[in-house]
Structures are given as C-alpha cells and as structure tokens.
N, C-alpha and C. Protein backbone atom coordinates (compact mmCIF):
# COMPACT_ATOMS: atom_id res chain seq x y z
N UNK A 1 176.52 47.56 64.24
CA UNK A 1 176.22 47.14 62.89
C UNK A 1 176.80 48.18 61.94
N UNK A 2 177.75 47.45 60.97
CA UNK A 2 178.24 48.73 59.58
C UNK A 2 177.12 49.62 59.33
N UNK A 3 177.32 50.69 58.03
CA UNK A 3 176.79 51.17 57.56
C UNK A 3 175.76 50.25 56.70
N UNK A 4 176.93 49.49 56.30
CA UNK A 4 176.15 49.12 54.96
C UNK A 4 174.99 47.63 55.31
N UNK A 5 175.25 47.18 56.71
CA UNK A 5 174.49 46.00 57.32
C UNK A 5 173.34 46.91 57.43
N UNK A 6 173.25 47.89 57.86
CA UNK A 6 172.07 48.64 58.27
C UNK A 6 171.32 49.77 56.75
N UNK A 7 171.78 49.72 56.10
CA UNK A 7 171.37 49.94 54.77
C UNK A 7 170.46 48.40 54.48
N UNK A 8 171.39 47.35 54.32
CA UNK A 8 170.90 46.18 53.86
C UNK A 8 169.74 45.76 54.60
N UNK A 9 169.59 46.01 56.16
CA UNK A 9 168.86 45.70 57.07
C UNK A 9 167.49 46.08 56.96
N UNK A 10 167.46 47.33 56.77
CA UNK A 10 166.07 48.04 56.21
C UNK A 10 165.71 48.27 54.72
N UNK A 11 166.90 47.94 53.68
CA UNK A 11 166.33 47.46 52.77
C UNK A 11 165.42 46.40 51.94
N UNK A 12 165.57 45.44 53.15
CA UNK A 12 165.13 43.77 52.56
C UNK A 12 164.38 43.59 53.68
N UNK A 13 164.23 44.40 54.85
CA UNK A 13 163.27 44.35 55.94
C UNK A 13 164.06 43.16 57.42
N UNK A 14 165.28 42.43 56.90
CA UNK A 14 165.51 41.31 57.39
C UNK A 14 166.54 41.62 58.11
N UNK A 15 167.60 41.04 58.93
CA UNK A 15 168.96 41.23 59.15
C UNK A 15 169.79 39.84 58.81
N UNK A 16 171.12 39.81 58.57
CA UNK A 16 171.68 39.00 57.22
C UNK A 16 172.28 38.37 58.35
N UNK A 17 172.26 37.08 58.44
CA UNK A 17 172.82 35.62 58.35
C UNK A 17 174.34 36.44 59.94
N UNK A 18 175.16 37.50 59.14
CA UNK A 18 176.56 37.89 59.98
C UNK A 18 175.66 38.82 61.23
N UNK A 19 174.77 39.44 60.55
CA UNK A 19 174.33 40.36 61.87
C UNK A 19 173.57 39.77 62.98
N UNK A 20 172.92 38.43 62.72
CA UNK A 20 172.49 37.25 63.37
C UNK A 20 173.51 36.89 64.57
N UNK A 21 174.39 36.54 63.85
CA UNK A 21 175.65 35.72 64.37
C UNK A 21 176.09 36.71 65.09
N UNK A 22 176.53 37.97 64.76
CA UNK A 22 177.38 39.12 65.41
C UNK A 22 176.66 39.57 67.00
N UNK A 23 175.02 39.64 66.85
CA UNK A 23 174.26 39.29 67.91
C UNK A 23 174.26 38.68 68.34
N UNK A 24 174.65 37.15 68.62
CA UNK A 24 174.35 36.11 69.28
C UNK A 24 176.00 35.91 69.98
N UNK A 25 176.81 36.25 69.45
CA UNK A 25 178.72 35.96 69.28
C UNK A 25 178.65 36.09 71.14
N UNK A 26 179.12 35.19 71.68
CA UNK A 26 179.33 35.45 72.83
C UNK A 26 180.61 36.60 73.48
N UNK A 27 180.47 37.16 74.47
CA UNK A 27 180.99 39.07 74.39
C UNK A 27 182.33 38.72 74.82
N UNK A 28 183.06 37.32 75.29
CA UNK A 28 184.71 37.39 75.07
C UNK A 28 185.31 37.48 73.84
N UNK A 29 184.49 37.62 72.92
CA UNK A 29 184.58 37.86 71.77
C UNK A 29 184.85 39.37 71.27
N UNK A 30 184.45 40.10 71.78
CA UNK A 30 184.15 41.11 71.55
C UNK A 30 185.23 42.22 72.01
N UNK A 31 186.23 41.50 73.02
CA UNK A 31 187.03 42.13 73.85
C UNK A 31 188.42 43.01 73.25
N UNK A 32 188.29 42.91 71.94
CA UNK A 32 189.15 43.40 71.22
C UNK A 32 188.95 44.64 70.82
N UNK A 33 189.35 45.85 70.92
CA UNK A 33 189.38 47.15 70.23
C UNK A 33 190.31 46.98 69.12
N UNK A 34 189.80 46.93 67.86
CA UNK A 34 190.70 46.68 66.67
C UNK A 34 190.87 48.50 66.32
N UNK A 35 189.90 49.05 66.43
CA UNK A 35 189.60 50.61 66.10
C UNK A 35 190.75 51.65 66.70
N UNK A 36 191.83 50.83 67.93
CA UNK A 36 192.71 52.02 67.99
C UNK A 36 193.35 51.93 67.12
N UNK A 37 194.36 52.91 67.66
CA UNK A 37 195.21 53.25 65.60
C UNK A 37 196.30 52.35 66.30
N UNK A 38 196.49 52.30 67.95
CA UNK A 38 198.10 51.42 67.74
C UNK A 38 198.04 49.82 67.53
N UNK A 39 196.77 49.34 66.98
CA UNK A 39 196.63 48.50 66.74
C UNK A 39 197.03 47.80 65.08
N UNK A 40 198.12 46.90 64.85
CA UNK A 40 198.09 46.75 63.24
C UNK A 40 196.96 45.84 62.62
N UNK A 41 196.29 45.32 63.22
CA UNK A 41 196.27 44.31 63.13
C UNK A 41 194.51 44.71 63.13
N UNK A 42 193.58 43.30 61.79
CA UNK A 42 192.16 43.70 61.38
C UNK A 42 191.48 43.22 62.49
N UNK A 43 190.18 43.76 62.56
CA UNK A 43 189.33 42.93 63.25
C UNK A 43 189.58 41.81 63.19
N UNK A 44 189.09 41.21 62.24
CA UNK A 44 189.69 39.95 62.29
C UNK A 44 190.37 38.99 62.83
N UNK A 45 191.36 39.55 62.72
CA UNK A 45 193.05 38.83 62.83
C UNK A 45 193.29 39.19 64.19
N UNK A 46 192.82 40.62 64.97
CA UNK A 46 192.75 40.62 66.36
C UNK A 46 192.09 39.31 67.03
N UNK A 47 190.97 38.87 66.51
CA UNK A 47 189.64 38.13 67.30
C UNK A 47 190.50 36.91 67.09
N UNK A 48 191.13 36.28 65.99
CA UNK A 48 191.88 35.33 66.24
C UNK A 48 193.15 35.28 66.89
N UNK A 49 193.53 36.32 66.87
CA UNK A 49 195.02 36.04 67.93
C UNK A 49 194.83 36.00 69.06
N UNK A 50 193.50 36.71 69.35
CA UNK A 50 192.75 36.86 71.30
C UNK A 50 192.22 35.15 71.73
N UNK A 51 192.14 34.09 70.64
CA UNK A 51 191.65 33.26 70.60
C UNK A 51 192.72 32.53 70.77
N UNK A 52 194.17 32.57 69.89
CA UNK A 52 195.00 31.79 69.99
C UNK A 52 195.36 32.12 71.73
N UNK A 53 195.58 33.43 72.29
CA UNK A 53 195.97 33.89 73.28
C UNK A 53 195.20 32.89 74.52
N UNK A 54 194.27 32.78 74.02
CA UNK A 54 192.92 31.86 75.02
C UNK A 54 193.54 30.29 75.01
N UNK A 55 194.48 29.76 74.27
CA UNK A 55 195.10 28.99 73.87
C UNK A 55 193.99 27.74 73.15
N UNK A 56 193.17 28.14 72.35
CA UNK A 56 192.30 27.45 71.40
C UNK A 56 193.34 26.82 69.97
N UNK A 57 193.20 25.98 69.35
CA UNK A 57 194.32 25.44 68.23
C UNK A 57 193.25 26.09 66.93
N UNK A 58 193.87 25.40 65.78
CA UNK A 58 193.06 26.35 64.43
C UNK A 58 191.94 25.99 64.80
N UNK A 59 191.52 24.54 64.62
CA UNK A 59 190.52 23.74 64.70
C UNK A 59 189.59 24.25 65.61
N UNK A 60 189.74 24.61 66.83
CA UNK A 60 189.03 25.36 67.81
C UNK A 60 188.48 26.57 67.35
N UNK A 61 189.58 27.40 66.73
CA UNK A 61 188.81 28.32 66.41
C UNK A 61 188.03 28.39 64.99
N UNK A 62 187.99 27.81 64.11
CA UNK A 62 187.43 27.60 63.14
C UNK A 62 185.61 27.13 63.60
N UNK A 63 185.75 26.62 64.67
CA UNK A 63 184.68 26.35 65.17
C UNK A 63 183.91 27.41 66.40
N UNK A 64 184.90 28.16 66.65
CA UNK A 64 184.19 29.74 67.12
C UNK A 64 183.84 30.31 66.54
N UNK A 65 184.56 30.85 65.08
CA UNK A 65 184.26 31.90 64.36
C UNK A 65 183.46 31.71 63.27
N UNK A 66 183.39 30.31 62.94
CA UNK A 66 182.54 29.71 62.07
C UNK A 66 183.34 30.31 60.53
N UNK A 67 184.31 29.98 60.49
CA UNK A 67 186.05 30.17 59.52
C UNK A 67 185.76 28.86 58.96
N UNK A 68 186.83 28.57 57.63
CA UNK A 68 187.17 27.31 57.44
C UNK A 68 188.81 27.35 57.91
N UNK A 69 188.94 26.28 58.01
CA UNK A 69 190.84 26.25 58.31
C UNK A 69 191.51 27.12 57.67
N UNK A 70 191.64 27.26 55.98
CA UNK A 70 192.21 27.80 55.36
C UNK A 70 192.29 29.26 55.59
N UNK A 71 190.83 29.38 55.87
CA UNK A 71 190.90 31.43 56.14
C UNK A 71 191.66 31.54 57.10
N UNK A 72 191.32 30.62 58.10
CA UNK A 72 191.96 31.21 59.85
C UNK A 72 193.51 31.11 59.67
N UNK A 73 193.88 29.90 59.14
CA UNK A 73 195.67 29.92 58.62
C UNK A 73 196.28 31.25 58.51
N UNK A 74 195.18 31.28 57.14
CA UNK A 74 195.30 32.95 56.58
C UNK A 74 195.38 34.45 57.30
N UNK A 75 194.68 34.33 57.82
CA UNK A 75 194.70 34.96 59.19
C UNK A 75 195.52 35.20 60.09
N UNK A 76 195.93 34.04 60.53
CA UNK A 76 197.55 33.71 61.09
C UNK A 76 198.58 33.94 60.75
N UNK A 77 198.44 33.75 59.51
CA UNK A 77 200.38 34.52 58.80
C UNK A 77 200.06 35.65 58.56
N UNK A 78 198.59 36.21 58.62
CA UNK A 78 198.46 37.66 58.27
C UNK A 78 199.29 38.39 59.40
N UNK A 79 198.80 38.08 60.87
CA UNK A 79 198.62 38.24 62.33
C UNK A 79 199.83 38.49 62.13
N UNK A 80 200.71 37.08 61.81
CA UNK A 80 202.20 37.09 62.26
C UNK A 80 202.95 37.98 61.75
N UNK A 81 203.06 38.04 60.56
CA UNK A 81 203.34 38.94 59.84
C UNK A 81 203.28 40.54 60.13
N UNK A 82 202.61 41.26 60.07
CA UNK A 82 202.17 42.65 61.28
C UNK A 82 202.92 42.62 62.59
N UNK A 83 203.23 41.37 63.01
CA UNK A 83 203.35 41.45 64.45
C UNK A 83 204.79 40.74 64.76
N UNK A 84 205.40 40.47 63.32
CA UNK A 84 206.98 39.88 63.25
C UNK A 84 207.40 39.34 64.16
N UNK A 85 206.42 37.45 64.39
CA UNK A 85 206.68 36.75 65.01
C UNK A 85 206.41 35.53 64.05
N UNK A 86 206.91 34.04 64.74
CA UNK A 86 206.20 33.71 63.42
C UNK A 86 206.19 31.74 64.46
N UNK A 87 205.77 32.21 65.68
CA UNK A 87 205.09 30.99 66.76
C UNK A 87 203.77 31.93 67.33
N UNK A 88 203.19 30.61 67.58
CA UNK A 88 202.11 30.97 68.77
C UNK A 88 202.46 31.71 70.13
N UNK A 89 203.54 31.00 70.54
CA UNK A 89 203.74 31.38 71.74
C UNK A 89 204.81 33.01 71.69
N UNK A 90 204.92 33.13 70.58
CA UNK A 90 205.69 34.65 70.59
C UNK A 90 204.47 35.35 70.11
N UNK A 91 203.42 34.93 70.00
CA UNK A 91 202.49 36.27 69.52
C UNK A 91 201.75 36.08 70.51
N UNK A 92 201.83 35.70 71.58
CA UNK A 92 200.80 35.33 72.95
C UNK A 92 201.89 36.54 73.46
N UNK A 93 203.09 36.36 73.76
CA UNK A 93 204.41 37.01 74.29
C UNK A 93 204.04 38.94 73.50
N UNK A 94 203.78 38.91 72.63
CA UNK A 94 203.30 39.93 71.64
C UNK A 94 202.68 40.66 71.61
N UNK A 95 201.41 40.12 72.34
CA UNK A 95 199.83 40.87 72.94
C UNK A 95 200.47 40.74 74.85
N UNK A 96 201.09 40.65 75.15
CA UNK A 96 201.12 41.52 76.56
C UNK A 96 201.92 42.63 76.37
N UNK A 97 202.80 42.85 75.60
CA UNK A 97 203.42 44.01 75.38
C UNK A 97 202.73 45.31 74.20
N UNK A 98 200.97 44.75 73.63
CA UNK A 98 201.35 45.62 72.89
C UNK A 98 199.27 45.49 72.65
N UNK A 99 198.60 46.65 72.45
CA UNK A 99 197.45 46.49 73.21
C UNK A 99 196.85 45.45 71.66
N UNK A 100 196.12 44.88 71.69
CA UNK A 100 194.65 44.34 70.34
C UNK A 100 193.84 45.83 70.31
C-alpha cells in the first residue's frame, strides 16, 4: 500500500475502493516488477503489456483491470511507444528480450 493509501487508510478509519481491489487482484497480476530501473515502462502499462503477453484483447483486459477502453488504448501507445514497437506481437517479441 502507497504512502499516501495508508495515510488515507487511518485517516477515515476505512481502506479506499483501489486498496480493496489491489487486495483481492489475483497474484498473476502482480508478476511485474515495474520498480527496476531497466524497466521504461509504468506500473501500469507493465500490467497491461503482461496481459497483452497472456494474449487477452483490449476488451479482456478492460475487464481485468477494471479500465475503460479508452485508458487501456492509452496505455498501449504509451507501452508502445517506450518500447518502439507499434504491434502486439512485436511487444510480446519485446518482453522476452527485455525484463517488465
């Protein structure tokens, strides 16, 4: 949990709606180290490319991550972009050569 989830957490006595979810997120989820440095790429945008890698379509994952289309898109040209590819199947090609 952030800093600031755990500020919020014991401020309002409760835990918020993401820290719910972040608990419950099933742990292939989780398999991403976004925190090394040779990584370009956000949390985020890791958890969805590990997803595209899983070979899930937007739609799929919009419904994992609980995204709307538009973010996860977003996401995707973010991904691609960092990772100067600009298919699925070259950023699948992308993450075996290069760690999440």
């Amino acid at each position: 949990m952030s800093h600031m989830s755990a500020a919020a957490s014991s401020t309002y006595g409760h835990a918020s709606p993401r820290d719910e979810f972040a608990a419950t997120r099933p742990h292939h989820l989780s398999v991403v180290d976004t925190e090394a440095a040779d990584s370009p790429l956000s949390p985020r945008e890791a958890e969805v490319v590990a997803l595209i890698q899983r070979g899930l379509s937007n739609l799929e994952i919009t419904h994992e991550l609980y995204l709307s289309l538009s973010t996860v898109k977003s996401h995707i040209r973010s991904a691609y972009r960092k990772m100067g590819v600009t298919t699925r199947a070259q950023a699948v090609i992308w993450c075996f050569t290069h760690p999440l």
